[in-house]
PDB file of N, CA and C in Angstrom:
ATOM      1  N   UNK A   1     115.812 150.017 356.625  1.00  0.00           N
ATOM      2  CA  UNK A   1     116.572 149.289 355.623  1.00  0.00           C
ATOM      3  C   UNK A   1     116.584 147.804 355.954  1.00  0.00           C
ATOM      4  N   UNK A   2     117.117 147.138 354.812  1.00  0.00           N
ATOM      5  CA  UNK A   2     116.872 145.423 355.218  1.00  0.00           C
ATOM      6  C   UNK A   2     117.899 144.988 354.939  1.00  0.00           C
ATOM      7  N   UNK A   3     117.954 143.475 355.501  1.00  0.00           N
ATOM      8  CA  UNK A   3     119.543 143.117 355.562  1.00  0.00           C
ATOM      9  C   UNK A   3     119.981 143.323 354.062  1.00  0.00           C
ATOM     10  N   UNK A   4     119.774 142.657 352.904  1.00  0.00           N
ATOM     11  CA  UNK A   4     120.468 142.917 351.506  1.00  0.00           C
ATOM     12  C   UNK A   4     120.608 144.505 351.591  1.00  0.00           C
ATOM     13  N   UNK A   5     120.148 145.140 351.734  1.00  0.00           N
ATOM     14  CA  UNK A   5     120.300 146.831 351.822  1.00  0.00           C
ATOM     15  C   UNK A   5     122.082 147.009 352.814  1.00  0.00           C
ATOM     16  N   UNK A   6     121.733 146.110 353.701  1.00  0.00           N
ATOM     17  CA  UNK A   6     123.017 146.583 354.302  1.00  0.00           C
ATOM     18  C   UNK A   6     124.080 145.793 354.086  1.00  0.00           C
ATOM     19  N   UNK A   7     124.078 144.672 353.293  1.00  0.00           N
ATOM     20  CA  UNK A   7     124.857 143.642 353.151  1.00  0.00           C
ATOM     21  C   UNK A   7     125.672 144.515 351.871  1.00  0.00           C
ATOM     22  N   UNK A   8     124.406 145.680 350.957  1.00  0.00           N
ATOM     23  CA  UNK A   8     125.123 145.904 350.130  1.00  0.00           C
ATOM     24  C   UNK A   8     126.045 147.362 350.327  1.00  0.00           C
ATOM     25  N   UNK A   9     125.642 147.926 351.075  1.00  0.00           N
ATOM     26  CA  UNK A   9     126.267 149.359 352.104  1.00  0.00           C
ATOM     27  C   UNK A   9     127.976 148.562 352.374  1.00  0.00           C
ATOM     28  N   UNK A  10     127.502 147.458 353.468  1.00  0.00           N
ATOM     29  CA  UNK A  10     128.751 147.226 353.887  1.00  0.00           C
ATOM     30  C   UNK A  10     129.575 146.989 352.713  1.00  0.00           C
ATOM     31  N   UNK A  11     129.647 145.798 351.466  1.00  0.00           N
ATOM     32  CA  UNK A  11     130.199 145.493 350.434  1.00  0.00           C
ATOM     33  C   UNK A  11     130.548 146.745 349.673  1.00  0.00           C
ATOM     34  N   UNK A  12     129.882 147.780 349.450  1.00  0.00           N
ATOM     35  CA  UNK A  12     130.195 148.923 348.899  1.00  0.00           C
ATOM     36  C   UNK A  12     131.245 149.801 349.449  1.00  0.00           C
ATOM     37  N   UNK A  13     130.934 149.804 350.762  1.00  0.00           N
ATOM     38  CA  UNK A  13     132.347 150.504 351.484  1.00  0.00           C
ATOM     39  C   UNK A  13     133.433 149.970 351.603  1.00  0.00           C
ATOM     40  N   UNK A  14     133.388 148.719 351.512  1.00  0.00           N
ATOM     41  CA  UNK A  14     134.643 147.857 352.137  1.00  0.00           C
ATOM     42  C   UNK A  14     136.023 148.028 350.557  1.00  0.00           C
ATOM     43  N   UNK A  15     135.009 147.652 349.777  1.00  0.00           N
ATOM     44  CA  UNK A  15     135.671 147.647 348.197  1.00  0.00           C
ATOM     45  C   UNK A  15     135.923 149.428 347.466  1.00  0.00           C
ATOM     46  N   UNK A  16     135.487 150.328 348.088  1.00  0.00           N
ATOM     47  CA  UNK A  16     135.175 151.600 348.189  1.00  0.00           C
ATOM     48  C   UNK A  16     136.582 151.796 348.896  1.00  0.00           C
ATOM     49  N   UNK A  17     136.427 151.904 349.877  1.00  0.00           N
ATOM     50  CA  UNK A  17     138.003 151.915 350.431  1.00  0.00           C
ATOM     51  C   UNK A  17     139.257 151.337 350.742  1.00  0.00           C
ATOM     52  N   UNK A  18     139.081 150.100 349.981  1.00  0.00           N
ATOM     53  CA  UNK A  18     140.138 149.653 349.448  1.00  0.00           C
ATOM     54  C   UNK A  18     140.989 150.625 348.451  1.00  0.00           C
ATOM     55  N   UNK A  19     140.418 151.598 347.672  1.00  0.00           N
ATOM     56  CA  UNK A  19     141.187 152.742 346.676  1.00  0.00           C
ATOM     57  C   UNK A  19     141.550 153.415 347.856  1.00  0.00           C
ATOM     58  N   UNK A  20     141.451 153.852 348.739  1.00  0.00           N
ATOM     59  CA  UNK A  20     141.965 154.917 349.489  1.00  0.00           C
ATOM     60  C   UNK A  20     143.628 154.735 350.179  1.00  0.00           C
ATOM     61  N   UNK A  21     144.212 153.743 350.516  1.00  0.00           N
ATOM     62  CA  UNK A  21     145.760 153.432 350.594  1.00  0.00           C
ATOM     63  C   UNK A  21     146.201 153.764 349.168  1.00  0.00           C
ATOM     64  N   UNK A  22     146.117 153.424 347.942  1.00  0.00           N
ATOM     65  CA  UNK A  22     146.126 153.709 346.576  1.00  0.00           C
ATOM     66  C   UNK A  22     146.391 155.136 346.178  1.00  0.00           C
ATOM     67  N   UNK A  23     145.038 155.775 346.288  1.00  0.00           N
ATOM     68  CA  UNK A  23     145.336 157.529 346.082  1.00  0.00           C
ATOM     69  C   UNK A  23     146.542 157.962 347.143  1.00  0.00           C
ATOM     70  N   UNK A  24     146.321 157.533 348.353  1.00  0.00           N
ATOM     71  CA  UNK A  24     147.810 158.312 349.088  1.00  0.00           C
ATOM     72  C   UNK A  24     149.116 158.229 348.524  1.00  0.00           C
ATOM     73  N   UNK A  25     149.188 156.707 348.494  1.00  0.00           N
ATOM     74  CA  UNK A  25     150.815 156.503 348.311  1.00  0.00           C
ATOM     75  C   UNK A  25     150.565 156.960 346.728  1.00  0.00           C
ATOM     76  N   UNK A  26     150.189 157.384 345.841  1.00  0.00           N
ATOM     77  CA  UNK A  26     150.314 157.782 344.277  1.00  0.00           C
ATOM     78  C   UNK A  26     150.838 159.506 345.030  1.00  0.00           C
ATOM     79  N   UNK A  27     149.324 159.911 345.550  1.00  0.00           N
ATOM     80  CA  UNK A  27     149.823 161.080 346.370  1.00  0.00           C
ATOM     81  C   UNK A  27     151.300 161.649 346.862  1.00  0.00           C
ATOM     82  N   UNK A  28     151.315 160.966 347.746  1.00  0.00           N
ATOM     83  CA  UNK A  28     152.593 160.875 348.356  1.00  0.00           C
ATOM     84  C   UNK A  28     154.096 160.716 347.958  1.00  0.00           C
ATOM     85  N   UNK A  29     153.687 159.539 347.001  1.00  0.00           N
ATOM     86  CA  UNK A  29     155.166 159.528 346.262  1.00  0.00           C
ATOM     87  C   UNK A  29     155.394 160.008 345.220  1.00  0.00           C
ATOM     88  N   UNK A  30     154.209 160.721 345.053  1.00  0.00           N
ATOM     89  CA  UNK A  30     154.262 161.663 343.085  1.00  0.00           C
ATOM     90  C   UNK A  30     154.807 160.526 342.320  1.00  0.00           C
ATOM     91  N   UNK A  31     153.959 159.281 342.377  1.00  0.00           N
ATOM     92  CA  UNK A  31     154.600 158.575 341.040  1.00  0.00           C
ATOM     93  C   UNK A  31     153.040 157.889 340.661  1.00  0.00           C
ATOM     94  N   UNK A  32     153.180 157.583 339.576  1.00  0.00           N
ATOM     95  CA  UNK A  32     151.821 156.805 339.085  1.00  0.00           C
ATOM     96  C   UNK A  32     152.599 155.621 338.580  1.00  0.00           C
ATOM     97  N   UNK A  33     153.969 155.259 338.301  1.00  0.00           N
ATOM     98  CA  UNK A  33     154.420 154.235 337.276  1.00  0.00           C
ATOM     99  C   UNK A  33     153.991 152.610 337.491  1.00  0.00           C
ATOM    100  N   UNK A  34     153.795 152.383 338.914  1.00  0.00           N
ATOM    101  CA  UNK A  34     153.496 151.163 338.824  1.00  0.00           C
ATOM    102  C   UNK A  34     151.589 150.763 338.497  1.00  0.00           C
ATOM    103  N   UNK A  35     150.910 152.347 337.754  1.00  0.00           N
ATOM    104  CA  UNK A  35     149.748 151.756 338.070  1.00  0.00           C
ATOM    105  C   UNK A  35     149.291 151.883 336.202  1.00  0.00           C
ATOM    106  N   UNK A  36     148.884 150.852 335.747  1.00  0.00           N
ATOM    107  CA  UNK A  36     148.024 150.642 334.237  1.00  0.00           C
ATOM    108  C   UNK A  36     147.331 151.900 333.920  1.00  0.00           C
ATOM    109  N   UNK A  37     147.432 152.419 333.348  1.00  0.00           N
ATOM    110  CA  UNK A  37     146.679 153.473 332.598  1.00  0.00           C
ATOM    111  C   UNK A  37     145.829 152.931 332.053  1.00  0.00           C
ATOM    112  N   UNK A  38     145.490 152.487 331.098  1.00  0.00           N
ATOM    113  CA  UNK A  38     144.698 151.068 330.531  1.00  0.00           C
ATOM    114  C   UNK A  38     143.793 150.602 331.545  1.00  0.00           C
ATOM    115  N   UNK A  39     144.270 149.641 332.392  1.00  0.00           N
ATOM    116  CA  UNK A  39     143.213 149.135 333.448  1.00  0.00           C
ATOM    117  C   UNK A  39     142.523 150.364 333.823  1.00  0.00           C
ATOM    118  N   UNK A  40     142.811 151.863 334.767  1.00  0.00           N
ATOM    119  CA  UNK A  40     142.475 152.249 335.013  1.00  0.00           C
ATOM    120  C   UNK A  40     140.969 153.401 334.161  1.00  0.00           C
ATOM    121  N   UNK A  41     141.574 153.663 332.902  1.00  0.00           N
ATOM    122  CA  UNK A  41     140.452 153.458 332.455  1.00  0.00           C
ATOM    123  C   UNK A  41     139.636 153.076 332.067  1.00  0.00           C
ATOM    124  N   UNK A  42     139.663 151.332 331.725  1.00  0.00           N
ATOM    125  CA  UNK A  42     138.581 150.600 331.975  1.00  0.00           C
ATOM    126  C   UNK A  42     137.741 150.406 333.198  1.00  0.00           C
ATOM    127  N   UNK A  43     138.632 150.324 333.986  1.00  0.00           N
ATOM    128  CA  UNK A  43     137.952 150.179 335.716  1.00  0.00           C
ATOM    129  C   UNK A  43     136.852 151.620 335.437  1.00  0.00           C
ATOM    130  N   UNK A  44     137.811 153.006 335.268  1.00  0.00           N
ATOM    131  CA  UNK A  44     136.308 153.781 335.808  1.00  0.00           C
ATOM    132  C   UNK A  44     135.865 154.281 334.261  1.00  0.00           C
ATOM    133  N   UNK A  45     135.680 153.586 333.458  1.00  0.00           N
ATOM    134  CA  UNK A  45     134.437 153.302 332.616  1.00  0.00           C
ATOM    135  C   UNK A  45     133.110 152.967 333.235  1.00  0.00           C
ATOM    136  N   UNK A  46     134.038 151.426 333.942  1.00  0.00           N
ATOM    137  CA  UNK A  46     133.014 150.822 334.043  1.00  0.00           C
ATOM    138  C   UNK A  46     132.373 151.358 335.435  1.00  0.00           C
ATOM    139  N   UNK A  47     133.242 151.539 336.352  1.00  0.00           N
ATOM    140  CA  UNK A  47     132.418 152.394 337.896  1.00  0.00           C
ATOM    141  C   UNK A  47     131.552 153.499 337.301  1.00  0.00           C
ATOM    142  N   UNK A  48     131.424 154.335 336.097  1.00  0.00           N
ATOM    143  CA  UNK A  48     130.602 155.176 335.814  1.00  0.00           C
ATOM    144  C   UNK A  48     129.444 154.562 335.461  1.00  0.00           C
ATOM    145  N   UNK A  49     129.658 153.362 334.385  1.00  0.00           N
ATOM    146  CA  UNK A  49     128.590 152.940 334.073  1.00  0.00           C
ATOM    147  C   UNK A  49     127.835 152.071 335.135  1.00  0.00           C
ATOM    148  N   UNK A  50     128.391 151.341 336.020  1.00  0.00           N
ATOM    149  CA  UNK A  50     127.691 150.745 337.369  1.00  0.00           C
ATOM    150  C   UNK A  50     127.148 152.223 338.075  1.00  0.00           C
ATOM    151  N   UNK A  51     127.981 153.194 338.427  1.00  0.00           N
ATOM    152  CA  UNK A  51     126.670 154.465 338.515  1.00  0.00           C
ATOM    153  C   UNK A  51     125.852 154.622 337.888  1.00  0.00           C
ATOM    154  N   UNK A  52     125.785 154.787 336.872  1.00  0.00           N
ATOM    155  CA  UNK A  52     124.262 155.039 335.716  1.00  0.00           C
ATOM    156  C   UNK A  52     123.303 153.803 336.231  1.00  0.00           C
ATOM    157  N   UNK A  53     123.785 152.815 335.839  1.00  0.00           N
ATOM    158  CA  UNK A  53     123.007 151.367 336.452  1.00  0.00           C
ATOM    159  C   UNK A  53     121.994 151.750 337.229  1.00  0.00           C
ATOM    160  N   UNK A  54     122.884 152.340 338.522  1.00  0.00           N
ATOM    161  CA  UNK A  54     122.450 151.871 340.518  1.00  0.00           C
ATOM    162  C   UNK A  54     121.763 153.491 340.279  1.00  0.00           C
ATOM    163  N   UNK A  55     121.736 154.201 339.540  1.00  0.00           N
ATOM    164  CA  UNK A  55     120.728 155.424 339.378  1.00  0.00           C
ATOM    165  C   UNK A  55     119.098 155.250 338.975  1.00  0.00           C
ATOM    166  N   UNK A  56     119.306 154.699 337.390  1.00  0.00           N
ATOM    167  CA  UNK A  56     118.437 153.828 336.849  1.00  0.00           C
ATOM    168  C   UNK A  56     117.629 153.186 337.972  1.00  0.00           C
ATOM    169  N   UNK A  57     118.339 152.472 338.500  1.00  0.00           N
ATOM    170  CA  UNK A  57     117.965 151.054 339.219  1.00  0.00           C
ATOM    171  C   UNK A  57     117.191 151.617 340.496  1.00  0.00           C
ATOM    172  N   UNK A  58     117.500 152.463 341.093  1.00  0.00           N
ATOM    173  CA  UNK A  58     117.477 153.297 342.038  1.00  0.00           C
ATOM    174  C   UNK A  58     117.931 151.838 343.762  1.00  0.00           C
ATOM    175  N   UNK A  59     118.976 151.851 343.317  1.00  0.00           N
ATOM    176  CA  UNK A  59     119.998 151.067 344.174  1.00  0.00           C
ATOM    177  C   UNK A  59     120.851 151.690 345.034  1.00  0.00           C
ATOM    178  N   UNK A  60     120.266 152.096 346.105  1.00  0.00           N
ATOM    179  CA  UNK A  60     121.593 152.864 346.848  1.00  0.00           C
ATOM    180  C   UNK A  60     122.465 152.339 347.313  1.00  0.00           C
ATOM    181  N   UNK A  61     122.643 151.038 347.559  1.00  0.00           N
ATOM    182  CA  UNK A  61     124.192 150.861 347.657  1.00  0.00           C
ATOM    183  C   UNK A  61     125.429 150.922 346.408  1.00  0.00           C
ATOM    184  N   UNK A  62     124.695 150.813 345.184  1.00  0.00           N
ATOM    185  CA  UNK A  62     125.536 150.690 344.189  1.00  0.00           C
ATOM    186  C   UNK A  62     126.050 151.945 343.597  1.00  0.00           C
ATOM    187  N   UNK A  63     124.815 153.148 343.721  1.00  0.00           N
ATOM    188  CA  UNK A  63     124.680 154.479 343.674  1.00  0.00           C
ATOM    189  C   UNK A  63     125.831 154.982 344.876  1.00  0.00           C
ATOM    190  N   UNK A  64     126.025 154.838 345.892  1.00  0.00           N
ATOM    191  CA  UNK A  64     127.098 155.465 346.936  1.00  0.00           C
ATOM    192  C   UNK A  64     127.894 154.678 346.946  1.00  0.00           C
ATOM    193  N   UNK A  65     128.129 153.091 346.196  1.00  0.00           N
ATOM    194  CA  UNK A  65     129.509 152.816 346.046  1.00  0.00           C
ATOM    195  C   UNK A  65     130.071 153.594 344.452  1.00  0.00           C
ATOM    196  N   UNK A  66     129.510 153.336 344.467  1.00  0.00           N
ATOM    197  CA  UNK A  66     130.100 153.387 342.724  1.00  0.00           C
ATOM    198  C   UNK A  66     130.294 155.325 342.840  1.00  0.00           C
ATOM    199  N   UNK A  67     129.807 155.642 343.565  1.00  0.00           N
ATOM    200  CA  UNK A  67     130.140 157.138 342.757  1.00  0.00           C
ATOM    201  C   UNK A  67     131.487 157.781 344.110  1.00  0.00           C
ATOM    202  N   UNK A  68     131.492 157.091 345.077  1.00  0.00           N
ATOM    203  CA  UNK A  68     132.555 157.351 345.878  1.00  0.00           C
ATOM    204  C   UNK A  68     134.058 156.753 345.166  1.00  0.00           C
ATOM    205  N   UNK A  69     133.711 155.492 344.912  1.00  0.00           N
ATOM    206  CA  UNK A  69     135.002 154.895 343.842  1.00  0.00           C
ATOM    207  C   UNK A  69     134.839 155.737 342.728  1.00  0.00           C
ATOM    208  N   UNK A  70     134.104 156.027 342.077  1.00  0.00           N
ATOM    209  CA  UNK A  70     134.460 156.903 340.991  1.00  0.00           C
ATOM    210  C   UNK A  70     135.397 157.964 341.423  1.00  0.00           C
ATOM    211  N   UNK A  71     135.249 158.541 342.575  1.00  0.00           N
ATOM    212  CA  UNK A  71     135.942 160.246 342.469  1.00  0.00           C
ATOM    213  C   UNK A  71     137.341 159.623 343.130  1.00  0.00           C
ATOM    214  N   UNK A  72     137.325 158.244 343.783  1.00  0.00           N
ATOM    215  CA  UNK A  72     138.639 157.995 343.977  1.00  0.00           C
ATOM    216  C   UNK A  72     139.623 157.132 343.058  1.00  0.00           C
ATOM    217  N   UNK A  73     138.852 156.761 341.948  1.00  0.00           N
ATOM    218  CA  UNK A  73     139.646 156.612 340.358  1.00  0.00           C
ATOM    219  C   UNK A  73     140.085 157.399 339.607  1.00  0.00           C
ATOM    220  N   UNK A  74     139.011 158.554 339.828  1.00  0.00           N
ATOM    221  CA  UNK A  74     139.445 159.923 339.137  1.00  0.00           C
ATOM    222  C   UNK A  74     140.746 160.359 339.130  1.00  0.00           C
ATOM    223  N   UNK A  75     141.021 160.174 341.060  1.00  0.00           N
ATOM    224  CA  UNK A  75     141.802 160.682 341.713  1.00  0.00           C
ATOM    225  C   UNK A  75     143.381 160.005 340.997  1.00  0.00           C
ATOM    226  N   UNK A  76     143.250 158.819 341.417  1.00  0.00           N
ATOM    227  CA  UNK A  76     144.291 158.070 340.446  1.00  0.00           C
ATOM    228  C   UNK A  76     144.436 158.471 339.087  1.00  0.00           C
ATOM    229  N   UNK A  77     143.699 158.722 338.682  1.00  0.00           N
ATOM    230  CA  UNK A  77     144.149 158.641 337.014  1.00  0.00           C
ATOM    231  C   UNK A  77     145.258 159.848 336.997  1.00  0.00           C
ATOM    232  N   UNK A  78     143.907 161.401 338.037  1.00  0.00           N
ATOM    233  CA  UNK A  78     144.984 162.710 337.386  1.00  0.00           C
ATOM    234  C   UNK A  78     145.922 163.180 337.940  1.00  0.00           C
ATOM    235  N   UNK A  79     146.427 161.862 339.226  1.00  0.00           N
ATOM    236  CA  UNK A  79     147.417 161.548 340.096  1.00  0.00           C
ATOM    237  C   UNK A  79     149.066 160.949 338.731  1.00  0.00           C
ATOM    238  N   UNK A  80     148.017 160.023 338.645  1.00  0.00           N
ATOM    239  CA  UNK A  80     149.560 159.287 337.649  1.00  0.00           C
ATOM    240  C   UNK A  80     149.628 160.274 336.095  1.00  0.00           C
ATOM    241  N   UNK A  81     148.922 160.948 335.849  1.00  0.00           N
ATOM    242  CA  UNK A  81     149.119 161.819 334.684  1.00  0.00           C
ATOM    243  C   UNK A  81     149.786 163.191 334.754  1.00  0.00           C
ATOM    244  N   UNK A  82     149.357 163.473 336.230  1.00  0.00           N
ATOM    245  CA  UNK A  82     149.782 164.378 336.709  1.00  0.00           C
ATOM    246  C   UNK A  82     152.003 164.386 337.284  1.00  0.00           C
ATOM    247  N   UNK A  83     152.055 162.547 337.372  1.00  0.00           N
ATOM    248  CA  UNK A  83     153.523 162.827 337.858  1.00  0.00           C
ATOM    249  C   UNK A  83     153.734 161.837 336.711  1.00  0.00           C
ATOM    250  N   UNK A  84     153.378 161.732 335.464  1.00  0.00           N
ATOM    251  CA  UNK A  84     154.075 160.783 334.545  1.00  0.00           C
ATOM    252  C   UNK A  84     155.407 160.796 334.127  1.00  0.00           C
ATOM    253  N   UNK A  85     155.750 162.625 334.230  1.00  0.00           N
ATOM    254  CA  UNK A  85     156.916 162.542 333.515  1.00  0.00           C
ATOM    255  C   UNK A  85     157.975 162.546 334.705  1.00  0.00           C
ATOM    256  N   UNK A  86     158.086 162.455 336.210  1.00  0.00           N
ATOM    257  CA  UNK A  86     158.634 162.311 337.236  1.00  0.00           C
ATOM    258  C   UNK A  86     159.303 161.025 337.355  1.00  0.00           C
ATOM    259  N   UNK A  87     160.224 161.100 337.862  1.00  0.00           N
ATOM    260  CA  UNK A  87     160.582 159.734 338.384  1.00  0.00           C
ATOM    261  C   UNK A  87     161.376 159.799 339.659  1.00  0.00           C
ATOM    262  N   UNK A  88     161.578 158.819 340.061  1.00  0.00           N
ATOM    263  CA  UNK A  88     162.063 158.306 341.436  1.00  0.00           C
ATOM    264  C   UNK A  88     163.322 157.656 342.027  1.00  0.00           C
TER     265      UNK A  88
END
């Protein structure tokens, strides 16, 4: 692999797991209220369609970022839908 290859690995993970504090505490506190429903499905619109892209493209950093953030947007969405009617 070459440095842009790993420049884009690292950038992919770093922003990749930035969602992961996110899914816990939604997790954890069974609440979704402070998070946009709205944003969130624009955000993984668009992480699906940056997958299709980095598929196409045959881009593996964009391909293993984008589809790891995808399943941890997912996670959010059927996190806060899942405790919408909860409160705290």
């Amino acid at each position: 692999m070459d440095v842009t290859t790993y420049l884009g690995l690292s950038a992919g993970s770093l922003t990749t797991l930035a969602f992961v504090p996110q899914v816990l505490k939604t997790w954890r506190s069974k609440s979704g209220n402070d998070i946009s429903l709205g944003m969130f499905l624009l955000f993984t619109a668009g992480v699906l369609l940056w997958l299709i892209y980095g598929i196409l493209t045959e881009a593996l950093p964009v391909i293993l970022a984008n589809a790891v953030t995808l399943l941890l947007s997912l996670a959010i969405l059927v996190l806060k839908l899942r405790y919408r009617h909860m409160r705290q």
